[in-house]
Protein backbone atom coordinates (compact mmCIF):
# COMPACT_ATOMS: atom_id res chain seq x y z
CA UNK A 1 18.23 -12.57 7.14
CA UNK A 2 18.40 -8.70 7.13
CA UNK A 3 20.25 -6.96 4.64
CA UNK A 4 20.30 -3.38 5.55
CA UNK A 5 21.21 -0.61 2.26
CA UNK A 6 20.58 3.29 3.78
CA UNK A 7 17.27 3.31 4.38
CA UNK A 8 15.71 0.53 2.42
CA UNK A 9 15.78 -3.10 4.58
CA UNK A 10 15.28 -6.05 2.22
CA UNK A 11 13.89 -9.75 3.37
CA UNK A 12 13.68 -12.86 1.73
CA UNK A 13 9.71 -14.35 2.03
CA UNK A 14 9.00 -17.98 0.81
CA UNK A 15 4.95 -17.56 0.06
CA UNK A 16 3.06 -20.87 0.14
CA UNK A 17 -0.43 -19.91 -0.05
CA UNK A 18 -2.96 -18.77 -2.56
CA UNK A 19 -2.54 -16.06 -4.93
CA UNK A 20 -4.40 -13.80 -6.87
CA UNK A 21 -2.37 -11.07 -9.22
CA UNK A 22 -2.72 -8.62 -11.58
CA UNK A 23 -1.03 -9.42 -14.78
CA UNK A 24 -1.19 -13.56 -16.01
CA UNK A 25 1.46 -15.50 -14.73
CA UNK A 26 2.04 -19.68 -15.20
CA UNK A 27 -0.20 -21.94 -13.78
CA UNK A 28 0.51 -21.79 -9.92
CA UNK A 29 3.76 -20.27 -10.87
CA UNK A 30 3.70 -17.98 -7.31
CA UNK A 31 3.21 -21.06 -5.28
CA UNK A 32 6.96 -21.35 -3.42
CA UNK A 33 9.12 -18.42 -4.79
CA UNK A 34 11.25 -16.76 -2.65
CA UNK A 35 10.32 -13.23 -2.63
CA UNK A 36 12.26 -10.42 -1.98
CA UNK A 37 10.84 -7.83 0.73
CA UNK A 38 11.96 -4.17 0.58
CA UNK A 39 10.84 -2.50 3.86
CA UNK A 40 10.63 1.33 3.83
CA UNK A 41 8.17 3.38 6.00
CA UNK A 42 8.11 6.29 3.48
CA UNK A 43 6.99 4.00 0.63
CA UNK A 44 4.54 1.93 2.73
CA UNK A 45 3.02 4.91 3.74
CA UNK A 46 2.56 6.09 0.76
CA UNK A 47 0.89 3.08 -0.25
CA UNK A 48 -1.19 2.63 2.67
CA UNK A 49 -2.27 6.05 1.61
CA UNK A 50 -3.60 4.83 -1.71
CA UNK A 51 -5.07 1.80 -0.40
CA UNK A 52 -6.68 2.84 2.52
CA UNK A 53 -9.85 4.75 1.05
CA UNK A 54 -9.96 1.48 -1.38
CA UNK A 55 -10.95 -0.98 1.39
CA UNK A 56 -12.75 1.51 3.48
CA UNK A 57 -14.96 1.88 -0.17
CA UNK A 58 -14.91 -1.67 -0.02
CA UNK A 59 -16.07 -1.92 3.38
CA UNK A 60 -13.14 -4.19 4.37
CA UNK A 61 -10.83 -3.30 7.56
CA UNK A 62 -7.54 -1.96 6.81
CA UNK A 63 -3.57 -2.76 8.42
CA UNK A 64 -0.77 -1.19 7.39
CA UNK A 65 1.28 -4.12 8.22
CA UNK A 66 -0.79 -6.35 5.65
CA UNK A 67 0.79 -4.35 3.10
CA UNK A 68 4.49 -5.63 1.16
CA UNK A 69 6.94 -4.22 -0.86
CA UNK A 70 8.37 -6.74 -3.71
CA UNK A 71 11.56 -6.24 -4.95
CA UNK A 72 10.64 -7.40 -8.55
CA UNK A 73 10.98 -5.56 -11.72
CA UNK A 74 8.29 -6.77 -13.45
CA UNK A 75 4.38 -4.84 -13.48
CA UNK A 76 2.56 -7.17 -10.86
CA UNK A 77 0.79 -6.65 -7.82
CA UNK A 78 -0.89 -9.63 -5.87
CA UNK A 79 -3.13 -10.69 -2.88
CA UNK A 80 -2.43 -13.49 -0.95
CA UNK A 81 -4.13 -15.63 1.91
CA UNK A 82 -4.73 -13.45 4.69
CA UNK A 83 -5.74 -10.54 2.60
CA UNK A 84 -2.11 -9.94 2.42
CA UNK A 85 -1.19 -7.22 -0.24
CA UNK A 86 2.03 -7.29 -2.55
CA UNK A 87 3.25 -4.82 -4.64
CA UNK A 88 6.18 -4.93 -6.94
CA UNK A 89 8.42 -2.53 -7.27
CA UNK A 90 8.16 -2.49 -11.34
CA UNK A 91 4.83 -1.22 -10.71
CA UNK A 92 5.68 1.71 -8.37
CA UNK A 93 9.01 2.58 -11.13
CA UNK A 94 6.52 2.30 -14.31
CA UNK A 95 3.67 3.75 -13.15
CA UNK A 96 3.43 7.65 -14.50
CA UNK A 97 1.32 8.85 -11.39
CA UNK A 98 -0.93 7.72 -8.37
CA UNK A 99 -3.84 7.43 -10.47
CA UNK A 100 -2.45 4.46 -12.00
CA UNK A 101 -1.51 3.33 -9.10
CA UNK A 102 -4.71 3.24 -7.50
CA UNK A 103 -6.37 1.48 -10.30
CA UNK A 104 -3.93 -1.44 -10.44
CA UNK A 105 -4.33 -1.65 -6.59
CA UNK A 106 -8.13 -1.19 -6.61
CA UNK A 107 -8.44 -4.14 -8.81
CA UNK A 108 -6.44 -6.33 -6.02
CA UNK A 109 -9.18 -5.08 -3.77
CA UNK A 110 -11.73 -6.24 -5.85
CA UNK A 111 -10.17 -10.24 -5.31
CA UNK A 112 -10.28 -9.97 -1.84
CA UNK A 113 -14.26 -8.63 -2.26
CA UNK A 114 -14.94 -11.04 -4.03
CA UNK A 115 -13.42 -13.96 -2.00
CA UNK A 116 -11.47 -15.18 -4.55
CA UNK A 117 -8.42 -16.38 -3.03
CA UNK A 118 -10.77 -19.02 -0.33
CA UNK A 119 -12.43 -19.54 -3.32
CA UNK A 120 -9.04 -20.69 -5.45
CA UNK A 121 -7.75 -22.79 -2.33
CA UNK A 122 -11.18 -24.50 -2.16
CA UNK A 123 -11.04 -25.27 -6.17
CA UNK A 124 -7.57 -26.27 -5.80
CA UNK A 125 -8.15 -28.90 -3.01
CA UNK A 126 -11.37 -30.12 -5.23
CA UNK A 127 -8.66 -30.18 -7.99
CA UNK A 128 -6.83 -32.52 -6.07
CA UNK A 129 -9.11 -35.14 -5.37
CA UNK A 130 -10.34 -35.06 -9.06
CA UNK A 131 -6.76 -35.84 -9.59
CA UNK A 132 -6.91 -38.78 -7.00
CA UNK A 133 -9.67 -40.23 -8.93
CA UNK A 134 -8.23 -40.03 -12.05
CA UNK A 135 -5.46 -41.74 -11.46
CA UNK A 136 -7.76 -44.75 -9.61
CA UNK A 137 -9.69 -45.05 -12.90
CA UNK A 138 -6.58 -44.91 -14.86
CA UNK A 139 -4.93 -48.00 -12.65
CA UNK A 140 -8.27 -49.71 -13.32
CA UNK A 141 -8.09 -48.83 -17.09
CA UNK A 142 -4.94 -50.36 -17.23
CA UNK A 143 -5.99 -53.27 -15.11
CA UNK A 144 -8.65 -54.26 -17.76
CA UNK A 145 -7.03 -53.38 -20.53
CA UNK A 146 -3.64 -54.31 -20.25
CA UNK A 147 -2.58 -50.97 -21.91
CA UNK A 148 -1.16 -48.63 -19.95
CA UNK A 149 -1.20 -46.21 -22.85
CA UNK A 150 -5.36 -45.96 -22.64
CA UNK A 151 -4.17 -45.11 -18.88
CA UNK A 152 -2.31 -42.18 -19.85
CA UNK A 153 -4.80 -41.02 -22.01
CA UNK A 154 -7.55 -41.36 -18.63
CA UNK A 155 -5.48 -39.17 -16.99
CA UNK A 156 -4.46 -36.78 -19.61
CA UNK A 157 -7.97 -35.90 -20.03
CA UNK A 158 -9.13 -35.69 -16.45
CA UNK A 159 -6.04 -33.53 -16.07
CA UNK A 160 -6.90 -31.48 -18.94
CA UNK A 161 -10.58 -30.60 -18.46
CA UNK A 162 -9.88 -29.92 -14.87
CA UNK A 163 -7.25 -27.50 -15.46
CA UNK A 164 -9.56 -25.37 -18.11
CA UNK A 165 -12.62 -25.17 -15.69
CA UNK A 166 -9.89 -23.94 -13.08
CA UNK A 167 -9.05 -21.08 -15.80
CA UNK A 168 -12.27 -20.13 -16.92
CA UNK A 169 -12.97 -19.70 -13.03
CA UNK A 170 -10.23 -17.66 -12.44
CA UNK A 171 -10.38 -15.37 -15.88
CA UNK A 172 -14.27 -14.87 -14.81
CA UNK A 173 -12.98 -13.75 -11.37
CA UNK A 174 -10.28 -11.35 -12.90
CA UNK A 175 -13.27 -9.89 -14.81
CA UNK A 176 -15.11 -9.12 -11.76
CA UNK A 177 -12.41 -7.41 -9.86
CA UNK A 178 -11.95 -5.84 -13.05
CA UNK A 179 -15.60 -4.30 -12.80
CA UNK A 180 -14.84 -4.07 -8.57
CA UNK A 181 -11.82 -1.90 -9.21
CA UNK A 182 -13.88 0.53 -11.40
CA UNK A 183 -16.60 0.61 -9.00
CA UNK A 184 -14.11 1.30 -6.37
CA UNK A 185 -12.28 3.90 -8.12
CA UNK A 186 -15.65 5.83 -8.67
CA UNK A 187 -16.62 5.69 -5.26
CA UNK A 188 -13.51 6.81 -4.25
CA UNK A 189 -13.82 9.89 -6.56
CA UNK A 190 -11.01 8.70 -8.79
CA UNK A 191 -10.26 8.14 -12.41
CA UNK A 192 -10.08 4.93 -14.54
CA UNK A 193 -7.69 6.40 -17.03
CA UNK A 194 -4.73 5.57 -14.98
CA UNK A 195 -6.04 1.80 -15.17
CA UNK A 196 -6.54 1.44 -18.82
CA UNK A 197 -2.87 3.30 -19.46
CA UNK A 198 -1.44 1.00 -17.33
CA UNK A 199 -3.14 -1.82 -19.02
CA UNK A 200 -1.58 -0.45 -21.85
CA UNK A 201 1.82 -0.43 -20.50
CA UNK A 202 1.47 -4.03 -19.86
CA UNK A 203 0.44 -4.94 -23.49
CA UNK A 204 3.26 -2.88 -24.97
CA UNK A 205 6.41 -4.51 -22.36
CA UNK A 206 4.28 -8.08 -23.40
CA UNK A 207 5.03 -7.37 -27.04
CA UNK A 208 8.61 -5.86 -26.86
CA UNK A 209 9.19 -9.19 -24.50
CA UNK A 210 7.93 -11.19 -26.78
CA UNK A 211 5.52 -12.42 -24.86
CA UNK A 212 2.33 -13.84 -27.23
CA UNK A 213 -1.13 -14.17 -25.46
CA UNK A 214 -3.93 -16.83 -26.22
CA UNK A 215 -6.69 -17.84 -24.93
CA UNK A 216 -5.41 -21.68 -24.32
CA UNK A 217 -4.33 -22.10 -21.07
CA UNK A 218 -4.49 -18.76 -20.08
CA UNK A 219 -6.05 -17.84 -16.71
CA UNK A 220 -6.77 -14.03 -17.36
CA UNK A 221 -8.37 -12.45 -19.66
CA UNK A 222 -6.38 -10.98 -22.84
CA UNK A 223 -5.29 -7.84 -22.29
CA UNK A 224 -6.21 -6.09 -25.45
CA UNK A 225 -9.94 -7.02 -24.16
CA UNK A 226 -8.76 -5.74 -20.97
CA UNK A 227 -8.04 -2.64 -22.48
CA UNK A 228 -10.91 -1.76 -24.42
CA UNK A 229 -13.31 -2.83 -21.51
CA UNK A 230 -11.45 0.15 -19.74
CA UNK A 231 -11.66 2.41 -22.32
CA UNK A 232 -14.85 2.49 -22.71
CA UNK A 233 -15.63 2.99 -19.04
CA UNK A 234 -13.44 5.56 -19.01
CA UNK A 235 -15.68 7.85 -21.25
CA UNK A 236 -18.29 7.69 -18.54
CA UNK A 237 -16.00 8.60 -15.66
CA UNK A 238 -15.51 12.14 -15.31
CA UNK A 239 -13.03 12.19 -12.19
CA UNK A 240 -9.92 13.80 -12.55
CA UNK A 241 -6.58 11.75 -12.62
CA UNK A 242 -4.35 13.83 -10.91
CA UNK A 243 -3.93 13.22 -7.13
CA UNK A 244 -2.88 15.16 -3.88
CA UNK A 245 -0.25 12.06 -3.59
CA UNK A 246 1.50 13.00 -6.87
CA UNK A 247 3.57 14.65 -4.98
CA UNK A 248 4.76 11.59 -2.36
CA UNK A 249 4.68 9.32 -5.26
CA UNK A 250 7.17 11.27 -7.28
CA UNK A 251 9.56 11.21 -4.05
CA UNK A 252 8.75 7.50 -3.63
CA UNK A 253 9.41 6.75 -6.81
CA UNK A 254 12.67 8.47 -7.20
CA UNK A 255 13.89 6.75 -3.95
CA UNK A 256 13.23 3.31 -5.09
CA UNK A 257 14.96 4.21 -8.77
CA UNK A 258 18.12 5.89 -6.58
CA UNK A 259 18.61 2.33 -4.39
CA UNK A 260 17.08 -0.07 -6.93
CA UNK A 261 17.86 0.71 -10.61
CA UNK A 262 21.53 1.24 -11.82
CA UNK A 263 23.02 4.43 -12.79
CA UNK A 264 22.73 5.04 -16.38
CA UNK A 265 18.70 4.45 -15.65
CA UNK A 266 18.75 7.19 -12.83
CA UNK A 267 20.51 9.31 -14.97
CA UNK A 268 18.21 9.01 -17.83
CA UNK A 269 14.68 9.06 -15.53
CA UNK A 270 16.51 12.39 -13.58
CA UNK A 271 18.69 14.35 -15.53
CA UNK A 272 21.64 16.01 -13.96
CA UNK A 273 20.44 19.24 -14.64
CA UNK A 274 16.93 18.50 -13.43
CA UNK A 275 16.68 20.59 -10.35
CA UNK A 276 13.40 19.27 -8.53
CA UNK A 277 13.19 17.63 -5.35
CA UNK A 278 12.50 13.94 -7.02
CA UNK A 279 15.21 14.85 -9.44
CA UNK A 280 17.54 15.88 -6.17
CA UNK A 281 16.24 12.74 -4.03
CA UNK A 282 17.31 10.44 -6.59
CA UNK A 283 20.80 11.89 -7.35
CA UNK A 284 21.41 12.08 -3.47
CA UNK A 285 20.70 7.79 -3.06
CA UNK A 286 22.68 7.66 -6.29
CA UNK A 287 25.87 9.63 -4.93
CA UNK A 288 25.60 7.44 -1.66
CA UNK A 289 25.88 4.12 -3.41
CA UNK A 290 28.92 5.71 -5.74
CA UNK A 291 30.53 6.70 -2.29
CA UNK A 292 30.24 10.17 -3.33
CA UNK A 293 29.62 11.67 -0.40
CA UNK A 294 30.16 15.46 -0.46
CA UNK A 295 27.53 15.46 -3.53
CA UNK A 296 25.13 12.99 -1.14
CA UNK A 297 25.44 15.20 1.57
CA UNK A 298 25.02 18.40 -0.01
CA UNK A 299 21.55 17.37 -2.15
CA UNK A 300 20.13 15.88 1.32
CA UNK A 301 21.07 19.15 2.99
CA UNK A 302 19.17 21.16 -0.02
CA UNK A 303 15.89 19.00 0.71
CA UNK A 304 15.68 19.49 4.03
CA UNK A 305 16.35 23.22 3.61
CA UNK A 306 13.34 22.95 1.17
CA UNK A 307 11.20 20.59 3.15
CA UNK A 308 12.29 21.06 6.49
CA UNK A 309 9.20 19.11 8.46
CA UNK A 310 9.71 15.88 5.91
CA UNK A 311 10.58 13.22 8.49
CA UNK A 312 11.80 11.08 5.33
CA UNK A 313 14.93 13.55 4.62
CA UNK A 314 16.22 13.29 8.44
CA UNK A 315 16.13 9.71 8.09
CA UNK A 316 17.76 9.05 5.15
CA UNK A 317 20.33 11.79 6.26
CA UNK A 318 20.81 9.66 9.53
CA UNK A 319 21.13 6.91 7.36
CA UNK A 320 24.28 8.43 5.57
CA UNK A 321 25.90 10.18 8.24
CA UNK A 322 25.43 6.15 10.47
CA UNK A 323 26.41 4.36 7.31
CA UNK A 324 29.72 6.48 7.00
CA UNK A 325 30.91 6.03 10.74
CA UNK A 326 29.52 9.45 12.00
CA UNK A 327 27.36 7.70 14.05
CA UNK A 328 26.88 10.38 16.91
CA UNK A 329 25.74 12.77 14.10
CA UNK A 330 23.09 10.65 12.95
CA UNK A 331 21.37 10.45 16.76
CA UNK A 332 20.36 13.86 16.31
CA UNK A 333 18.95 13.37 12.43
CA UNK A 334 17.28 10.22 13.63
CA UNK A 335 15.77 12.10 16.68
CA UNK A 336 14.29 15.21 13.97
CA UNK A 337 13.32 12.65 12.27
CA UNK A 338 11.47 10.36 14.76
CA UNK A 339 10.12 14.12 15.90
CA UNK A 340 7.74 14.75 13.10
CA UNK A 341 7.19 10.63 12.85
CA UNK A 342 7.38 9.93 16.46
CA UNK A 343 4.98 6.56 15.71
CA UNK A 344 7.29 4.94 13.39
CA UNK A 345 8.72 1.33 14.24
CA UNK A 346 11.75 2.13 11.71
CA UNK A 347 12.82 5.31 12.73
CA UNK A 348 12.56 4.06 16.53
CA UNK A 349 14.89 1.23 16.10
CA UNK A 350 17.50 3.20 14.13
CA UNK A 351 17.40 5.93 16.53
CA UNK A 352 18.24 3.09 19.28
CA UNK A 353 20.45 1.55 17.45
CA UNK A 354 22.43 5.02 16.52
CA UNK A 355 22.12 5.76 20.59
CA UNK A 356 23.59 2.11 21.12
CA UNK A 357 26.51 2.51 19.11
CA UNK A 358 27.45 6.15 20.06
CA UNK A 359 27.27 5.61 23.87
CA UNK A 360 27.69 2.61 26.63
CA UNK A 361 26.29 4.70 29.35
CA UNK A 362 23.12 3.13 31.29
CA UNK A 363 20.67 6.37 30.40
CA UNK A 364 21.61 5.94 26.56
CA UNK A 365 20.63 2.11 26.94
CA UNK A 366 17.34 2.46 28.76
CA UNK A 367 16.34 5.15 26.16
CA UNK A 368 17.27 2.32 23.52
CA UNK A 369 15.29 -0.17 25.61
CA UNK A 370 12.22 2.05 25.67
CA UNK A 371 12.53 2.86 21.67
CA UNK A 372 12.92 -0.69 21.01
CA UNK A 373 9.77 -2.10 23.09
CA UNK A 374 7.65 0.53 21.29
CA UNK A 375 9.06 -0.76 17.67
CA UNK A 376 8.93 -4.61 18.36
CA UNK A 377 5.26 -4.13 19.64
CA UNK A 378 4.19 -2.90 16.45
CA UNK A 379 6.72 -4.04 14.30
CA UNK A 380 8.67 -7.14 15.50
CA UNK A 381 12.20 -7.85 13.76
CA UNK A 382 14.96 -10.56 14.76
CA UNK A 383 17.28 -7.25 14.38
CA UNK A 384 15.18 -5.77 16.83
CA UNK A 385 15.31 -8.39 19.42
CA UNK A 386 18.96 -9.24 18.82
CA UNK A 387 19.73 -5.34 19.55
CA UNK A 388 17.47 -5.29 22.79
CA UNK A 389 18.97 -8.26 24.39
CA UNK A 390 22.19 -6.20 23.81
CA UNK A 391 20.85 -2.91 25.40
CA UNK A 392 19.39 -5.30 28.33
CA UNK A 393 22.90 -6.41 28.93
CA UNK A 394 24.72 -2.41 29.26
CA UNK A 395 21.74 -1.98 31.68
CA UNK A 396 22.67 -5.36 33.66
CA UNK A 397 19.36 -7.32 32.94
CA UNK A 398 19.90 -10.71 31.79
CA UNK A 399 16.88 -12.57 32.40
CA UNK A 400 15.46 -9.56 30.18
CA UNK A 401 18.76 -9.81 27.81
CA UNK A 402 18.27 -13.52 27.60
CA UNK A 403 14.34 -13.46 26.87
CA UNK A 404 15.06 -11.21 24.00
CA UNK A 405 17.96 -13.46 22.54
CA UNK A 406 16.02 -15.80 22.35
CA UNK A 407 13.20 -14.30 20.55
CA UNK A 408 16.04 -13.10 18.12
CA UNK A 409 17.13 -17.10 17.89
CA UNK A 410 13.51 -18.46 17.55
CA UNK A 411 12.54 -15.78 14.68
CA UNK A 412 15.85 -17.05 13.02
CA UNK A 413 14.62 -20.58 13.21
CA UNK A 414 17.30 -21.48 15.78
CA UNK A 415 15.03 -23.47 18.40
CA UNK A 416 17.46 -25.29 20.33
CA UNK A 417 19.65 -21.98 21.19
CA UNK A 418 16.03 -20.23 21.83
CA UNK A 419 15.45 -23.06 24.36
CA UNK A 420 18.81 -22.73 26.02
CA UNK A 421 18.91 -18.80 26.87
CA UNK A 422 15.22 -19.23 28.24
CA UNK A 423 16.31 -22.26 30.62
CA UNK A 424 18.75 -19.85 31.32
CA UNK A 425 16.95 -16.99 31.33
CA UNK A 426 13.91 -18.73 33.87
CA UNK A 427 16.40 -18.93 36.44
CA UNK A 428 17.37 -15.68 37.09
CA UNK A 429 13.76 -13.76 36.07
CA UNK A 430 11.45 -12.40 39.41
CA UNK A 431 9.45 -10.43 36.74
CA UNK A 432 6.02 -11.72 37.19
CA UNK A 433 5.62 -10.32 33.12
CA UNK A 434 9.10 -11.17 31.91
CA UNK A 435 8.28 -15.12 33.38
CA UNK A 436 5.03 -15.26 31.70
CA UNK A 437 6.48 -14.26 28.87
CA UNK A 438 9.39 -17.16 29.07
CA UNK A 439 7.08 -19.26 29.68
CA UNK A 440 4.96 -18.48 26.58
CA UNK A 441 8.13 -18.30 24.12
CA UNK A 442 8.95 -21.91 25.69
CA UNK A 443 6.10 -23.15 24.99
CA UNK A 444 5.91 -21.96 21.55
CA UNK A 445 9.49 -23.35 21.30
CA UNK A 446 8.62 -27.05 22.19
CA UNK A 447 5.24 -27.18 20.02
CA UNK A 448 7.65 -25.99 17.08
CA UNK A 449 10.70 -28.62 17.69
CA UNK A 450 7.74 -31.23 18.48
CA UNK A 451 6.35 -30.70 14.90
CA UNK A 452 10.19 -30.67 13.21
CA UNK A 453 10.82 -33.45 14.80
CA UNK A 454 7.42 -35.51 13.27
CA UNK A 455 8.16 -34.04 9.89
């Protein structure tokens, strides 16, 4: 599901594979939470900004799409399987600057360096058959013995030793991309200081949470010895801590804090008689979500008088003006916009689906058509497929407007409608591309209802 709020899409992620973070967490408590994806191209840019020169320091290849946006409040940031990269939105709202951005995200670089999530899902397995044995000697305890309470205690113990060499493993990893993210950072010309302040941030919302670390059981290292690792390194790094992505960040971060945190907090992180463009961002998201739409309007007309050639300002402004039911005012935002960010899968599909809803004519379609091929090529949505098969349709192509719904129906997990429109959609296609296509998607259709079907 897609739940659209002016310029900020959110998704709902089930992650079931190995994770590495920055901050300790329960044992395997990541394993099988729903997350909650915020997708935003100004904010992912911005942080494929900052992580870029990281990997390229750390000699690993770099994809913007490999990066996520976490709706979560709490100061964490995590790699997954994949060398997927997650980033909560906490982090972006408490950090004070890109600096300590960068330092939090340099030591995620330093897992995937360092292997560390293979390494985890190769421990864990091994876990698991330890496990398996245990509970084969405890049987045969209890077999000889008659007591199943000597049992228990077999398998308490197994249980118990296994699960402290896991942590020791992991807290000696977390100290390596500890030194990996300083390493980085100095390559990369950067300061630690940002790192050990936000280190400190962490220790001081532990204690007013009440949250008491000890060693027992815990499978990072304490943070107070965290902190005055960093410290001292920090006396021997002379790089500066301020950025030439201040600047982005600040906007980033007051866009997040206008959609994300309630009023009273805006009001207090941006004053109402602050008068700088973060200050005026904010205030404009703010206005939107009151419905206060003279005052949105009139701030988002002020930044773009200011910053004229910032792609970010036309979009949200097409946002508002589509969001409010002038939809044939927001084409021509959305087309500024998509002007000075003409590669950018989010601006594409809203300007198609702006052009869809102001106009049924055939040229306004194919010029939808054309936006939306480039945006699900690099950027593939069930939104985007559900609004091609519609502009397919004004322009009289079914096979085409079939194929696409049922892409839309097979990313929503509805096989047996997928499998209908392309029966349907095979009988009408002379596309020698569009069949091959079918024909693929069918195929990937059948293998999937196949394996629901043995589960």
């Amino acid at each position: 599901m897609v739940e659209t709020f002016a310029g900020i899409k959110k998704y709902v992620l089930s992650i079931v594979f190995g994770v590495v973070s920055i901050v300790a967490t329960p044992f395997c408590a990541c394993a099988e939470n729903g997350l909650v994806l915020i997708s935003d191209a100004e904010t992912q840019n911005y942080l494929a900004g900052v992580v870029r020169p990281l990997y390229v320091a750390a000699g690993l290849p770099f994809n913007k799409s490999n990066l996520f946006i976490v709706r979560d409040n709490s100061l964490n940031a995590f790699v997954s399987d994949g060398n997927y990269m997650f980033v909560h939105t906490g982090t972006i709202l408490a950090a004070d600057d890109t600096n300590e951005l960068s330092g939090i995200l340099a030591h995620e670089t330093g897992h995937i360096m360092g292997g560390h999530i293979v390494r985890q899902k190769l421990k864990m397995e091994k876990m698991q058959y330890i496990m398996l044995g245990s509970m084969i000697a405890a049987g045969a305890t209890a077999v000889s013995t008659g007591r199943g309470d000597a049992a228990m205690a077999v398998i308490l113990g197994s249980q118990s030793s296994m699960i402290n060499h896991m942590l020791h493993h992991q807290i000696e990893e977390e100290r390596a991309a500890d030194e990996s993210a300083v390493k980085l950072l100095d390559k990369t010309k950067q300061s630690t200081a940002g790192l050990l302040r936000f280190m400190q941030k962490i220790q001081k919302h532990n204690l007013q949470s009440g949250i008491s670390e000890t060693d027992y059981f815990s499978n990072h290292p304490l943070t107070s010895e965290r902190i005055s690792h960093f410290a001292e390194v920090s006396k021997h790094n002379r790089h500066s801590a301020k950025s030439p992505s201040d600047e982005k960040f600040a906007l980033v971060q007051a866009k997040l804090s206008g959609y994300l945190e309630d009023s009273s907090r805006v009001w207090r992180r941006y004053p109402k008689e602050r008068a700088s463009d973060a200050a005026k961002y904010a205030h404009a998201i703010l206005y939107f979500r009151q419905s206060k739409l003279a005052q949105a309007y009139k701030l988002i007309d002020e930044l773009i008088a200011a910053q004229p050639n910032n792609p970010y300002f036309q979009e949200l402004k097409g946002q508002f003006l589509f969001e409010n039911g002038r939809v044939k005012e927001s084409v021509g935002a959305y087309e500024k916009a998509l002007r000075l960010l003409p590669e950018e899968a989010s601006v594409q599909f809203s300007l198609a689906h702006a052009i869809l809803e102001s106009s049924t004519d055939k040229a306004s379609a194919q010029r939808a058509v054309m936006l939306l091929q480039k945006a699900q090529f690099k950027q593939p949505t069930a939104e985007g497929w559900l609004m091609l098969s519609r502009a397919q349709d004004v322009l009289g192509n079914r096979a085409a407007s079939l194929y696409a719904a049922a892409e839309f129906s097979y990313a929503i997990g509805n096989l047996p409608a997928a499998q209908k429109q392309l029966e349907q959609a095979g009988k009408t296609a002379t596309d020698k591309a569009l069949k091959l296509k079918i024909s693929d998607l069918a195929e990937r259709v059948k293998e999937d209802m196949k394996e629901m079907e043995n589960f």
